[in-house]
C-alpha atoms as a PDB file:
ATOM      1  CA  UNK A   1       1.161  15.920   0.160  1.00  0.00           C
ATOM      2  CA  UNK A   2       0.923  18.943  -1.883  1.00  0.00           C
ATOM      3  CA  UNK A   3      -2.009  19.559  -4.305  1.00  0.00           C
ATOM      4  CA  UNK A   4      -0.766  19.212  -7.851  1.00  0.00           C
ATOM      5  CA  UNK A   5      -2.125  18.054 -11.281  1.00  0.00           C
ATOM      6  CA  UNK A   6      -0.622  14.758 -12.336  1.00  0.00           C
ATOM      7  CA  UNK A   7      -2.045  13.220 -16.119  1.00  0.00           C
ATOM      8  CA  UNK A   8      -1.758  10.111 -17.930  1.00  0.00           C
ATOM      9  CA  UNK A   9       1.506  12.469 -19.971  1.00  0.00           C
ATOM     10  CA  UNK A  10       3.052  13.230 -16.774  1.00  0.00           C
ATOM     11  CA  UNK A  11       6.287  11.026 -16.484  1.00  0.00           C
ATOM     12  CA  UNK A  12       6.700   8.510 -13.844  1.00  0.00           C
ATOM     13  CA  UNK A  13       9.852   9.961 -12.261  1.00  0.00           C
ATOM     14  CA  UNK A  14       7.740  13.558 -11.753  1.00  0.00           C
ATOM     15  CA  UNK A  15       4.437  11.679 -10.491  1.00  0.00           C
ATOM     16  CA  UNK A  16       6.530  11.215  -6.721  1.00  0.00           C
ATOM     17  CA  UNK A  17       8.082  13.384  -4.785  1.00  0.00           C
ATOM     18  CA  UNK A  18       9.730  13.203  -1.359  1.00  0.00           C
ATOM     19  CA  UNK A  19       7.301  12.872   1.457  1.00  0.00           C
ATOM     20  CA  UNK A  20       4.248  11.201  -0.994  1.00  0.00           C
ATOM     21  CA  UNK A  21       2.347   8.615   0.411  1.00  0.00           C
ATOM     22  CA  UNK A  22       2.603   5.713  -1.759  1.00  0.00           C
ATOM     23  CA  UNK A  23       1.654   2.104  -1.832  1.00  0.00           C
ATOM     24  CA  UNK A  24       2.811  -0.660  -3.569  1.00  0.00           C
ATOM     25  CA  UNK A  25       0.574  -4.058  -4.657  1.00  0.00           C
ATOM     26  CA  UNK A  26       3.357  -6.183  -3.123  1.00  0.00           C
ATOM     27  CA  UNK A  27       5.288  -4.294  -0.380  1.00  0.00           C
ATOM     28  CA  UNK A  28       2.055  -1.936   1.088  1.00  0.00           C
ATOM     29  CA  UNK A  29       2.325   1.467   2.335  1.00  0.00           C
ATOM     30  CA  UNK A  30       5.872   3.456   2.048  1.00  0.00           C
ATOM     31  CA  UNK A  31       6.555   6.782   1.809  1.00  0.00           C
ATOM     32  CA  UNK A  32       9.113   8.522  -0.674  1.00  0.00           C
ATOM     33  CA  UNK A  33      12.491   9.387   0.534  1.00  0.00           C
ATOM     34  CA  UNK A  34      14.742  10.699  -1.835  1.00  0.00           C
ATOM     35  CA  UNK A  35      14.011  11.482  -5.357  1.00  0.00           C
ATOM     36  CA  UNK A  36      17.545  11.424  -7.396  1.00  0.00           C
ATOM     37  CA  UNK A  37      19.572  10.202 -10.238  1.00  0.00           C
ATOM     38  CA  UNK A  38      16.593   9.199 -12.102  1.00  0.00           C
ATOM     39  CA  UNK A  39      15.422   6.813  -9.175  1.00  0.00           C
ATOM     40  CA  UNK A  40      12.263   7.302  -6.748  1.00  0.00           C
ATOM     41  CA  UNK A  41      13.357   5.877  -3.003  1.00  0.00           C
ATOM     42  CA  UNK A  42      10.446   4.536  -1.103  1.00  0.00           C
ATOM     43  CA  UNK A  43      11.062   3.483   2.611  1.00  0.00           C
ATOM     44  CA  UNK A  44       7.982   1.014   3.435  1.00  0.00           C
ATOM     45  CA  UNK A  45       6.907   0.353   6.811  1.00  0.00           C
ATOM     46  CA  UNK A  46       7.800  -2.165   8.911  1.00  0.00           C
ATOM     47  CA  UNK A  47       7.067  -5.709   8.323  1.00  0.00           C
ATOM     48  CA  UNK A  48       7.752  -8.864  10.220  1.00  0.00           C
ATOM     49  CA  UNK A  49       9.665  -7.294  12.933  1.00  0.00           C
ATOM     50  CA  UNK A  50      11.757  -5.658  10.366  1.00  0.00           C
ATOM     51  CA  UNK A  51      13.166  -2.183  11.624  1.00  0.00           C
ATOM     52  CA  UNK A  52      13.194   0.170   9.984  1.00  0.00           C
ATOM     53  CA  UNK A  53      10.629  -1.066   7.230  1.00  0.00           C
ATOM     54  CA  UNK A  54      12.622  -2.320   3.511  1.00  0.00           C
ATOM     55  CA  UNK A  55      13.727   0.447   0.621  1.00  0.00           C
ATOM     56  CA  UNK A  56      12.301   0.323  -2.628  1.00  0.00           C
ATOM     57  CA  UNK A  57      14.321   2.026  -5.345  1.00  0.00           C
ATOM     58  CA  UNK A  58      12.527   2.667  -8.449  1.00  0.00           C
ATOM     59  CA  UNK A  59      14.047   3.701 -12.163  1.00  0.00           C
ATOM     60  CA  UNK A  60      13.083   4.342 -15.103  1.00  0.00           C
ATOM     61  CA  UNK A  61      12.492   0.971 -16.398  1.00  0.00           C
ATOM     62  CA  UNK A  62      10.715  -0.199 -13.567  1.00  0.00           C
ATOM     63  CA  UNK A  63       8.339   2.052 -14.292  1.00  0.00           C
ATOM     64  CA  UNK A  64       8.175   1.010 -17.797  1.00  0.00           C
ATOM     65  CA  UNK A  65       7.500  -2.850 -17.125  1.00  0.00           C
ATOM     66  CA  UNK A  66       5.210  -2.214 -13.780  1.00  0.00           C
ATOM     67  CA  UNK A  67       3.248   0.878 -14.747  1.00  0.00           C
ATOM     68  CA  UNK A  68       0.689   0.574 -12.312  1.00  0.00           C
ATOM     69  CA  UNK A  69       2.545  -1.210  -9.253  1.00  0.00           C
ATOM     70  CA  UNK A  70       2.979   1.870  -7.587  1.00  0.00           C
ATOM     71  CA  UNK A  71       0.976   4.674  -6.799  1.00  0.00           C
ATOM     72  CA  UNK A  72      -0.176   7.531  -4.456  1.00  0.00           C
ATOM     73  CA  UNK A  73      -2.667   6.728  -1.351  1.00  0.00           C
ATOM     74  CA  UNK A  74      -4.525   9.933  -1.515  1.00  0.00           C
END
């Protein structure tokens, strides 16, 4: 992941970009895929023999009602 400054201000949809290591209180470690039309793709990794792992897809108002459900592992 590239170093870069991310505040409280900083808008959820510009806090991930493709290839950040994320993690998610529910679904565990994912990575982001694609970052477009306003939505944040996170492919997580595999889970009871699922291949490949499940995809999140993350808006705008997820964001607003789970603030703090996902965020980067570094």
């Amino acid at each position: 992941m590239e170093k870069r400054t991310i505040t409280k201000d900083t808008p959820p949809l510009e806090r991930f970009k493709i290839g950040d290591e994320v993690a998610h209180i529910t679904m565990g470690d994912g990575q982001v895929v694609s970052h477009e039309d306003g939505c944040v793709l996170v492919r997580y990794l595999p889970r009871h023999g699922l291949r490949p792992g499940p995809l999140g897809k993350y808006d705008a108002v997820w964001f607003a009602t789970h603030p703090n459900f996902l965020f980067h592992r570094s």
